[in-house]
PDB file of N, CA and C in Angstrom:
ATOM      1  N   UNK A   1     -43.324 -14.583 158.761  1.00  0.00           N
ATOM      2  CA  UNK A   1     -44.695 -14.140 158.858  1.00  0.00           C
ATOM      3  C   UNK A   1     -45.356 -14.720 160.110  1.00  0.00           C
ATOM      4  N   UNK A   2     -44.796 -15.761 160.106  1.00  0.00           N
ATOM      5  CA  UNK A   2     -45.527 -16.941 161.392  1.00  0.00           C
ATOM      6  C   UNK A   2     -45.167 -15.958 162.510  1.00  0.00           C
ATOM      7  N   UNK A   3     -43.825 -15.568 163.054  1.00  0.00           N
ATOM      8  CA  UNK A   3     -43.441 -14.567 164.305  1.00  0.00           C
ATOM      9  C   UNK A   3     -44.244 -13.296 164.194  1.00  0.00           C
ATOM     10  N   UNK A   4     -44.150 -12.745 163.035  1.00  0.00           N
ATOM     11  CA  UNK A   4     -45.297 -11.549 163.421  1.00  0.00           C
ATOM     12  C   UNK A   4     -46.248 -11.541 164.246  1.00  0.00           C
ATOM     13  N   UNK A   5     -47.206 -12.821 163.305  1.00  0.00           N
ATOM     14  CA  UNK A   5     -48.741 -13.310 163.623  1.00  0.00           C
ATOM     15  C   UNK A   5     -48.259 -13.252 165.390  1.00  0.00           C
ATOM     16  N   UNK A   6     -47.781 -14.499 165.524  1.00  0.00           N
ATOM     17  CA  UNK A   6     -47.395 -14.528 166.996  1.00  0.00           C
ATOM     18  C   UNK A   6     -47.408 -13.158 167.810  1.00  0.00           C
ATOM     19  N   UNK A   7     -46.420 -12.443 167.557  1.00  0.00           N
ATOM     20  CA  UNK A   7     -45.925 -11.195 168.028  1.00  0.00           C
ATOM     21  C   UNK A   7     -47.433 -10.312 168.190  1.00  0.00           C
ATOM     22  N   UNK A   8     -47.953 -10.342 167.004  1.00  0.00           N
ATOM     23  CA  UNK A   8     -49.168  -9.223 167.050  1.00  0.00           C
ATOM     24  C   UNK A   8     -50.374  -9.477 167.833  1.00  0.00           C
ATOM     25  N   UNK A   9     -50.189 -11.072 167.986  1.00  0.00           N
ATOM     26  CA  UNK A   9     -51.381 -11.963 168.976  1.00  0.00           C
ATOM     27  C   UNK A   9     -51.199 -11.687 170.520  1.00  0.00           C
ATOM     28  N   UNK A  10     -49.689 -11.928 170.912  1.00  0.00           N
ATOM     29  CA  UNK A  10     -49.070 -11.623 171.933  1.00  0.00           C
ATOM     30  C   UNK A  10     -49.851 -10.266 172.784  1.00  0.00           C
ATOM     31  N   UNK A  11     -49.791  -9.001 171.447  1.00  0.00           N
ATOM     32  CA  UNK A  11     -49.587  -7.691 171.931  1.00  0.00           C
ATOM     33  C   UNK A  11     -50.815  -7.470 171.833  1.00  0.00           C
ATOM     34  N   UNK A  12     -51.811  -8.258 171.084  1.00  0.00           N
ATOM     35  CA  UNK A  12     -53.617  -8.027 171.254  1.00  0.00           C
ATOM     36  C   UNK A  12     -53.757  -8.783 172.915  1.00  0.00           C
ATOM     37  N   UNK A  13     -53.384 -10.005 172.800  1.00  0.00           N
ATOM     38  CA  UNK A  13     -53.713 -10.478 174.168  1.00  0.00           C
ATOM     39  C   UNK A  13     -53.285  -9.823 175.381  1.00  0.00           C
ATOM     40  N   UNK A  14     -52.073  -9.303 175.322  1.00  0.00           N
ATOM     41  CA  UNK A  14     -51.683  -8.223 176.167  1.00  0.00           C
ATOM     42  C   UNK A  14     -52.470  -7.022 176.898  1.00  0.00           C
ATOM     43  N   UNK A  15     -52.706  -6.462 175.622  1.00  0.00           N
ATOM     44  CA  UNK A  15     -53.801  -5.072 175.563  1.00  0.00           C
ATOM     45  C   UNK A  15     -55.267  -5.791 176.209  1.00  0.00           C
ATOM     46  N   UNK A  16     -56.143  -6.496 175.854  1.00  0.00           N
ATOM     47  CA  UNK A  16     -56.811  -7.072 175.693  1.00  0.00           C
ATOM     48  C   UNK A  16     -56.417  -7.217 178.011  1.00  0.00           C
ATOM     49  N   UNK A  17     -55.734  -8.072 178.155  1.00  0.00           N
ATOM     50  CA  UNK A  17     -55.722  -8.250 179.530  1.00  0.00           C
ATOM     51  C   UNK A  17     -55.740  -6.633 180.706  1.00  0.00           C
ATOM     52  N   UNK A  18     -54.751  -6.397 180.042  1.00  0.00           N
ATOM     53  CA  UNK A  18     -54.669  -4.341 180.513  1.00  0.00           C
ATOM     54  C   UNK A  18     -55.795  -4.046 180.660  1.00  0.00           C
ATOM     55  N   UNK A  19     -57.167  -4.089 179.638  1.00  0.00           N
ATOM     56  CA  UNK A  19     -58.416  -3.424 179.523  1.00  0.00           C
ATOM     57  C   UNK A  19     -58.890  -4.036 180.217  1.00  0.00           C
ATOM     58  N   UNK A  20     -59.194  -5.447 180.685  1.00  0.00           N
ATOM     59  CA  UNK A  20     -59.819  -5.977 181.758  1.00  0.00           C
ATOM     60  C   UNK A  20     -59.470  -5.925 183.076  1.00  0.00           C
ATOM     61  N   UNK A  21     -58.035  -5.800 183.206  1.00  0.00           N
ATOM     62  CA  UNK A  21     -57.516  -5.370 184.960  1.00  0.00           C
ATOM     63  C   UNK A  21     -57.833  -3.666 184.793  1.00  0.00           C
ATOM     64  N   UNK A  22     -57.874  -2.875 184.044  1.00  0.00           N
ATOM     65  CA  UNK A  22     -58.192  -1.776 183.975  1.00  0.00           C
ATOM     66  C   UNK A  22     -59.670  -1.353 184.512  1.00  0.00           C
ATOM     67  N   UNK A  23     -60.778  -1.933 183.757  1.00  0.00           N
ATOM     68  CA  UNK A  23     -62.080  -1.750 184.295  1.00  0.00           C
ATOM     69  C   UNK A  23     -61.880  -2.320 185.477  1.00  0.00           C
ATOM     70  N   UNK A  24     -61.778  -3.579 185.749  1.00  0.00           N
ATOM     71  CA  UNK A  24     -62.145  -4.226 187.032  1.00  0.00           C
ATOM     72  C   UNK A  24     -61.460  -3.175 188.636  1.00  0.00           C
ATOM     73  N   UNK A  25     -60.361  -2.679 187.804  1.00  0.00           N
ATOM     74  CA  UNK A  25     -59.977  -1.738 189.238  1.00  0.00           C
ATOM     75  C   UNK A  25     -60.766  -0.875 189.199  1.00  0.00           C
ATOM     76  N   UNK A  26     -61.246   0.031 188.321  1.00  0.00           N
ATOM     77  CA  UNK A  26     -62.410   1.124 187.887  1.00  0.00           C
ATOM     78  C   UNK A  26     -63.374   0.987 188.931  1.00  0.00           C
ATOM     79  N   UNK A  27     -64.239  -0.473 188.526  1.00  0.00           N
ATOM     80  CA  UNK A  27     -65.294  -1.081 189.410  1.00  0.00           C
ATOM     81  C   UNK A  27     -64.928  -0.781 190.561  1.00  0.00           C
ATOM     82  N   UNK A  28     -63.821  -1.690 191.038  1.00  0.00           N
ATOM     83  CA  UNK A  28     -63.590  -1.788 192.967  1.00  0.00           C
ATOM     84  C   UNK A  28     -63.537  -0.088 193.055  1.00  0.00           C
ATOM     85  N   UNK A  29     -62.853   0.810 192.530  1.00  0.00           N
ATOM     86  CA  UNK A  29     -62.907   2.202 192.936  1.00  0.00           C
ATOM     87  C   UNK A  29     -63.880   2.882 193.330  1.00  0.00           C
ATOM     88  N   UNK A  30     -64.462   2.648 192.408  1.00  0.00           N
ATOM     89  CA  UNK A  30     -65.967   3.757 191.915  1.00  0.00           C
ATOM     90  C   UNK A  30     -66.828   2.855 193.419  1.00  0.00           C
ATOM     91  N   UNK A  31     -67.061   1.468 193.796  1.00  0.00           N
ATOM     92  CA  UNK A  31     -67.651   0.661 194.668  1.00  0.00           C
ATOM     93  C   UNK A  31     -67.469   1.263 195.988  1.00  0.00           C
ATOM     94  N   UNK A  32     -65.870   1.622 196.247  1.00  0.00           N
ATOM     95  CA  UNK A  32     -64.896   2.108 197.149  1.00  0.00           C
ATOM     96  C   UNK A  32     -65.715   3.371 197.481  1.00  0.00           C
ATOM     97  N   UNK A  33     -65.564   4.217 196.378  1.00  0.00           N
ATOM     98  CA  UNK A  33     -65.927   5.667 196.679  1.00  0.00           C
ATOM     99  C   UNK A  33     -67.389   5.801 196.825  1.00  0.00           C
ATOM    100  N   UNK A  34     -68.564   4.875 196.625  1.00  0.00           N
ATOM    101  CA  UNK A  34     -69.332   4.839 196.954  1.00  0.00           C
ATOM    102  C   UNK A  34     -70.177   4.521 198.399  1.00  0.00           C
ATOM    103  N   UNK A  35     -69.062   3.502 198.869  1.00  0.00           N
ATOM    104  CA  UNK A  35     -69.060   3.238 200.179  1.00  0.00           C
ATOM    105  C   UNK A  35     -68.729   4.343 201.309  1.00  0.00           C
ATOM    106  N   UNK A  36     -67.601   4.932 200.680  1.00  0.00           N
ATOM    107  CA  UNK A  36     -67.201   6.220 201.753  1.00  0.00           C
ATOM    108  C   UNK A  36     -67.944   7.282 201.579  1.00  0.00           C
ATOM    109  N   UNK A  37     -68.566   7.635 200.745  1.00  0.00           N
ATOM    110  CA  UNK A  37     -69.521   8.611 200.606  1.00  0.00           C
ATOM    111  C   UNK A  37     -70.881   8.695 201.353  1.00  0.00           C
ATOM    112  N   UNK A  38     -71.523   7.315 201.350  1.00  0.00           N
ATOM    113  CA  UNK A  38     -72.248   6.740 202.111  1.00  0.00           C
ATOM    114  C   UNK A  38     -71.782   6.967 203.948  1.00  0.00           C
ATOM    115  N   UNK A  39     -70.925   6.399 203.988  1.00  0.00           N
ATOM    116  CA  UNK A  39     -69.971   6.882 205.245  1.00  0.00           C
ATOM    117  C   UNK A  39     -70.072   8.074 205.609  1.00  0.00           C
ATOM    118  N   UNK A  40     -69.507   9.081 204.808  1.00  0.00           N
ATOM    119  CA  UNK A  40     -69.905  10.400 205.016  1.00  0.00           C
ATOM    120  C   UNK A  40     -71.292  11.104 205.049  1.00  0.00           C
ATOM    121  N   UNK A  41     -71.982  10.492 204.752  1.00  0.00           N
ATOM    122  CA  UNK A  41     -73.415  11.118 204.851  1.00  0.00           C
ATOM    123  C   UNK A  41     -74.137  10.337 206.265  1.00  0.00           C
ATOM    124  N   UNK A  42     -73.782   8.989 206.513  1.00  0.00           N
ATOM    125  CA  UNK A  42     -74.339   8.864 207.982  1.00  0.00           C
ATOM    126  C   UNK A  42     -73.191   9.994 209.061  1.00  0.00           C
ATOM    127  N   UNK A  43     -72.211   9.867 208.749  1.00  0.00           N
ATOM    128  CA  UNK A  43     -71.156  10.632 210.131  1.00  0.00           C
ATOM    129  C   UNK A  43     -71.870  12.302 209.855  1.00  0.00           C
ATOM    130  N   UNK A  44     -71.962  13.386 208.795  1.00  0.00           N
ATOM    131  CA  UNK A  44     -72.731  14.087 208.739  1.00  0.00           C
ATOM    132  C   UNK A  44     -74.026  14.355 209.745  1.00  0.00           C
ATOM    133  N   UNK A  45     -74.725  13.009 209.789  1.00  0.00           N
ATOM    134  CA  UNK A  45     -76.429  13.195 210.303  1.00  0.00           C
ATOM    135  C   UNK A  45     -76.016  13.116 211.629  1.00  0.00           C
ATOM    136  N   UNK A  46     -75.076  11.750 211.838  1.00  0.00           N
ATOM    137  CA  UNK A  46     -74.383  11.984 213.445  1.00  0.00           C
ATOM    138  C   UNK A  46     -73.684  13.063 213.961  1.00  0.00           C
ATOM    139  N   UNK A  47     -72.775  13.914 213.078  1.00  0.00           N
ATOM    140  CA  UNK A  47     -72.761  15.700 213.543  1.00  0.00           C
ATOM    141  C   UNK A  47     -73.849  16.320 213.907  1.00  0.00           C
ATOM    142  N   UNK A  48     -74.738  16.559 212.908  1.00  0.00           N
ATOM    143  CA  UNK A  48     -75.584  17.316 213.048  1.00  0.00           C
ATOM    144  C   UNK A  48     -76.326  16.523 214.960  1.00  0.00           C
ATOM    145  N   UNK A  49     -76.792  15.519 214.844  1.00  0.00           N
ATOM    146  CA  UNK A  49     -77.196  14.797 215.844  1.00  0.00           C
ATOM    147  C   UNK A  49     -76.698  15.515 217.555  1.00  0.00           C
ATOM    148  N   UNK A  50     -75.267  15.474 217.044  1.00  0.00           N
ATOM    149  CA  UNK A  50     -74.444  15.889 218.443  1.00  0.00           C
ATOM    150  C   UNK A  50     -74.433  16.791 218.886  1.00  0.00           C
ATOM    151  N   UNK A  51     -74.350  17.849 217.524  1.00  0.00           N
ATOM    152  CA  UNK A  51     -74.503  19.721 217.708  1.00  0.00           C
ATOM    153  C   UNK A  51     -75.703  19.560 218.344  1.00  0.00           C
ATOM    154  N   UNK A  52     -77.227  18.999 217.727  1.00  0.00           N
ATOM    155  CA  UNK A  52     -78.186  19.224 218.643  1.00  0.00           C
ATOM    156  C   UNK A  52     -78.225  19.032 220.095  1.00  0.00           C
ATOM    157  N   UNK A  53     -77.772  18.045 220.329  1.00  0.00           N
ATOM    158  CA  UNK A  53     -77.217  17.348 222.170  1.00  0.00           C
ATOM    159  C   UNK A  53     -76.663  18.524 222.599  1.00  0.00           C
ATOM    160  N   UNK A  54     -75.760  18.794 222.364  1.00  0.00           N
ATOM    161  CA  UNK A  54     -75.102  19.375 222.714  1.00  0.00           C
ATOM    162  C   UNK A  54     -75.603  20.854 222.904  1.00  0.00           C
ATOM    163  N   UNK A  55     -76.148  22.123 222.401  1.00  0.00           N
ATOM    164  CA  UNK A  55     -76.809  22.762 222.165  1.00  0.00           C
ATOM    165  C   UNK A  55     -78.210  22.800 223.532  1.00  0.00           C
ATOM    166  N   UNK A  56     -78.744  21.661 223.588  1.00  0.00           N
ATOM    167  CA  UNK A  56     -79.942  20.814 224.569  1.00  0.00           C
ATOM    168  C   UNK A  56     -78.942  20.949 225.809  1.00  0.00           C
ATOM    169  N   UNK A  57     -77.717  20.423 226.359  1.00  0.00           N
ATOM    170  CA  UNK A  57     -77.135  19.703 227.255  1.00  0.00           C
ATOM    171  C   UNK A  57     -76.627  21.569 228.022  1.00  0.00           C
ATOM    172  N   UNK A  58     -76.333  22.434 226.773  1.00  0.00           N
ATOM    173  CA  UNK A  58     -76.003  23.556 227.377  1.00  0.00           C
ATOM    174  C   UNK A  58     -76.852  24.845 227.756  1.00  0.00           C
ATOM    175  N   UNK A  59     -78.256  24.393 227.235  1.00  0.00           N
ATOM    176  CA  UNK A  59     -78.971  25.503 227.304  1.00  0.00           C
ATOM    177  C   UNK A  59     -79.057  26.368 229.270  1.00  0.00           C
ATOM    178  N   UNK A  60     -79.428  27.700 228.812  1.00  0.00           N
ATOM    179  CA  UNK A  60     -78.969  28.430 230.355  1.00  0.00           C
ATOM    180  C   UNK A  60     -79.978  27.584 231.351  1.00  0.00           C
ATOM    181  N   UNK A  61     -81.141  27.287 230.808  1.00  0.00           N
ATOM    182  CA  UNK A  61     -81.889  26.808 232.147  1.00  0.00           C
ATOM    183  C   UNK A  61     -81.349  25.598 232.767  1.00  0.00           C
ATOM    184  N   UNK A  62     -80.873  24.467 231.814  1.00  0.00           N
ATOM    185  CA  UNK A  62     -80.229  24.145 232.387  1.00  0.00           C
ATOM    186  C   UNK A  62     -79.373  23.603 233.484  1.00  0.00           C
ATOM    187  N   UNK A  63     -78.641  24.267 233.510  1.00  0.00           N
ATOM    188  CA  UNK A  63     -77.091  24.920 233.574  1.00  0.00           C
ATOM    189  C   UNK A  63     -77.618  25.714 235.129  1.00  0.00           C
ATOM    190  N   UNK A  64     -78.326  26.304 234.741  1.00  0.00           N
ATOM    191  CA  UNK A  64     -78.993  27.199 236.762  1.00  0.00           C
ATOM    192  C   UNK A  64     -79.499  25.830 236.887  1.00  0.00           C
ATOM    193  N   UNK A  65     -80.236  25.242 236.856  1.00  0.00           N
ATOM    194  CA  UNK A  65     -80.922  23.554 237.575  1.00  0.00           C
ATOM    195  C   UNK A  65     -79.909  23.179 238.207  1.00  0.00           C
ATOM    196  N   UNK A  66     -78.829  22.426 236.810  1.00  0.00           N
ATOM    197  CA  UNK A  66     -77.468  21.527 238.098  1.00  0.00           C
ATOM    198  C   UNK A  66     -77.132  23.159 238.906  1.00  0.00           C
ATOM    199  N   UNK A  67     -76.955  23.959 238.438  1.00  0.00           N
ATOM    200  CA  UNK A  67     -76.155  24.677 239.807  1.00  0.00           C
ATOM    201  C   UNK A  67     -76.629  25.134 240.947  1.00  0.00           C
ATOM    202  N   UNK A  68     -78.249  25.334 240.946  1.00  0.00           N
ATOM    203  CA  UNK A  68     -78.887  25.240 242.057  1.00  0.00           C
ATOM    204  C   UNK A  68     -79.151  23.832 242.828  1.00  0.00           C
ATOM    205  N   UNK A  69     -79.436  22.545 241.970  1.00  0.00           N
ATOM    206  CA  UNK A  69     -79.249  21.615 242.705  1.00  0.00           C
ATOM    207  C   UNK A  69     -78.234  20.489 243.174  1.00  0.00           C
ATOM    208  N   UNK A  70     -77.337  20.683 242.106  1.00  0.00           N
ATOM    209  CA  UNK A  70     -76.192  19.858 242.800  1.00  0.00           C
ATOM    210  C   UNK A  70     -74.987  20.618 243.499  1.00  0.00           C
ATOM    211  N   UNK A  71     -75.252  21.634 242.886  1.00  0.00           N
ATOM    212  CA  UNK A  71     -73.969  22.640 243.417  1.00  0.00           C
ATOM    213  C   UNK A  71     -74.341  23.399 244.801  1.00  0.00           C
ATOM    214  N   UNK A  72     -76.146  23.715 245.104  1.00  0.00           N
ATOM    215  CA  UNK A  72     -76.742  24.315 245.646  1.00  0.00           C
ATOM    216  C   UNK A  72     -76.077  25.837 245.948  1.00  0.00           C
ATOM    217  N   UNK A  73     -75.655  25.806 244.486  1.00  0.00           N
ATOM    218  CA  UNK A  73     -75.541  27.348 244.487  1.00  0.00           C
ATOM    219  C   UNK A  73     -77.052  28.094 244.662  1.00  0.00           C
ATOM    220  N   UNK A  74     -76.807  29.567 244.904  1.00  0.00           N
ATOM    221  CA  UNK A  74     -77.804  30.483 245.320  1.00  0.00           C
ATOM    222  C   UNK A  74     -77.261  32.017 245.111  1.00  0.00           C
ATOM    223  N   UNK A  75     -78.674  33.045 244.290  1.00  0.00           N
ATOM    224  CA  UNK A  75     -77.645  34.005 243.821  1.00  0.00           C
ATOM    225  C   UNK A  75     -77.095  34.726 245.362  1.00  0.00           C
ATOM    226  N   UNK A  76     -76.340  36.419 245.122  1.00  0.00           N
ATOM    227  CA  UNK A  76     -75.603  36.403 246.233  1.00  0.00           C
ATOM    228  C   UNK A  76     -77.298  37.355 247.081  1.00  0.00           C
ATOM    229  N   UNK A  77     -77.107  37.523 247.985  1.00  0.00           N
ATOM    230  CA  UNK A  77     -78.078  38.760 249.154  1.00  0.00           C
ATOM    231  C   UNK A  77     -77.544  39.976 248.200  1.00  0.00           C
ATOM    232  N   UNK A  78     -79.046  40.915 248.642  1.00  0.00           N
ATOM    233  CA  UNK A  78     -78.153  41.932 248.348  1.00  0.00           C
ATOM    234  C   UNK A  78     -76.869  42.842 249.278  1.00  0.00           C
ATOM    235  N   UNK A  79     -76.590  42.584 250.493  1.00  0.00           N
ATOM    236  CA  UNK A  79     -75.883  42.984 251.132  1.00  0.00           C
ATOM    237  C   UNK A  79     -74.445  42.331 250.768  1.00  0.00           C
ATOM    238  N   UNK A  80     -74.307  40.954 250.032  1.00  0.00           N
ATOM    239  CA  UNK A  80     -73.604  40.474 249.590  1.00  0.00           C
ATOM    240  C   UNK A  80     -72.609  40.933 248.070  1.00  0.00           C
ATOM    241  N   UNK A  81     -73.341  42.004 247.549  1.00  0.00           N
ATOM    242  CA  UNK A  81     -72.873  42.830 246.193  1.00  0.00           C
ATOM    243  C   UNK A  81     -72.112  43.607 246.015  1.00  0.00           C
ATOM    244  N   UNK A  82     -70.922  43.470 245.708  1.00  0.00           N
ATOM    245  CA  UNK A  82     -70.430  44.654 245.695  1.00  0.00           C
ATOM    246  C   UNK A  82     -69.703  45.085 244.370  1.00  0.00           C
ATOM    247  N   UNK A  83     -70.380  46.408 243.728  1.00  0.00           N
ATOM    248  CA  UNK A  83     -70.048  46.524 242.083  1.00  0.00           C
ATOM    249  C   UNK A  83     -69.334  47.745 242.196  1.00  0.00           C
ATOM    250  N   UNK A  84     -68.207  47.197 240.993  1.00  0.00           N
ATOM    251  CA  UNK A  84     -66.710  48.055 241.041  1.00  0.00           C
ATOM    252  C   UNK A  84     -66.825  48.309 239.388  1.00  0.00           C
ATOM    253  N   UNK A  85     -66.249  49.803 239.466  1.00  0.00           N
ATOM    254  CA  UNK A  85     -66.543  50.448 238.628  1.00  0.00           C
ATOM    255  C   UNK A  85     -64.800  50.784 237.489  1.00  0.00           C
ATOM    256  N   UNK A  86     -64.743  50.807 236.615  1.00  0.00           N
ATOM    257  CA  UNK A  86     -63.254  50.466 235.816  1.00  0.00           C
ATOM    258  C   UNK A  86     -62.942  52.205 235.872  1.00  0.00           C
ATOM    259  N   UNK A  87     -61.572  52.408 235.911  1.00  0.00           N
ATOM    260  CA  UNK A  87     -61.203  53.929 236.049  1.00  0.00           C
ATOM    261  C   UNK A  87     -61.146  54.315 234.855  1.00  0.00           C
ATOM    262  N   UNK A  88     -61.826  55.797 234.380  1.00  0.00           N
ATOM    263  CA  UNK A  88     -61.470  56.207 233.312  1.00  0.00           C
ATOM    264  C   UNK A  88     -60.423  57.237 233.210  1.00  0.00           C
TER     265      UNK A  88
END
């Protein structure tokens, strides 16, 4: 009877340890996935952030500014035109 007792104490204390490394990984998980989620919602606002830059950085006006002033491009004369027409 004495080995039972033992035996059945064994297999409560057992179980008993399982359920506590069980939650406690639960915790760190759920902590885990809370953190990266968080993560994901600042990198999100920083997308959105960049599309706007970016969007700003390409607009046409722009885009003619640097190319008139650093490129000092200029459109062509009109004697300079010459428009070609596709064969049908």
């Amino acid at each position: 009877m004495l080995r039972l007792n033992l035996l059945l104490l064994a297999i409560v204390l057992a179980s008993a340890l399982g359920g506590v490394a069980a939650q406690h990984k639960a915790r760190k998980l759920f902590t885990e996935l809370e953190r990266e989620q968080e993560r994901m919602r600042s990198l999100e606002v920083e997308w959105g952030q960049l599309q706007l830059e970016q969007s700003t950085w390409a607009t046409h006006a722009r885009i003619e500014q640097i190319a008139r002033e650093r490129l000092r491009m200029r459109p062509p004369a009109a004697g300079q035109l010459l428009a070609v027409e596709a064969a049908r």
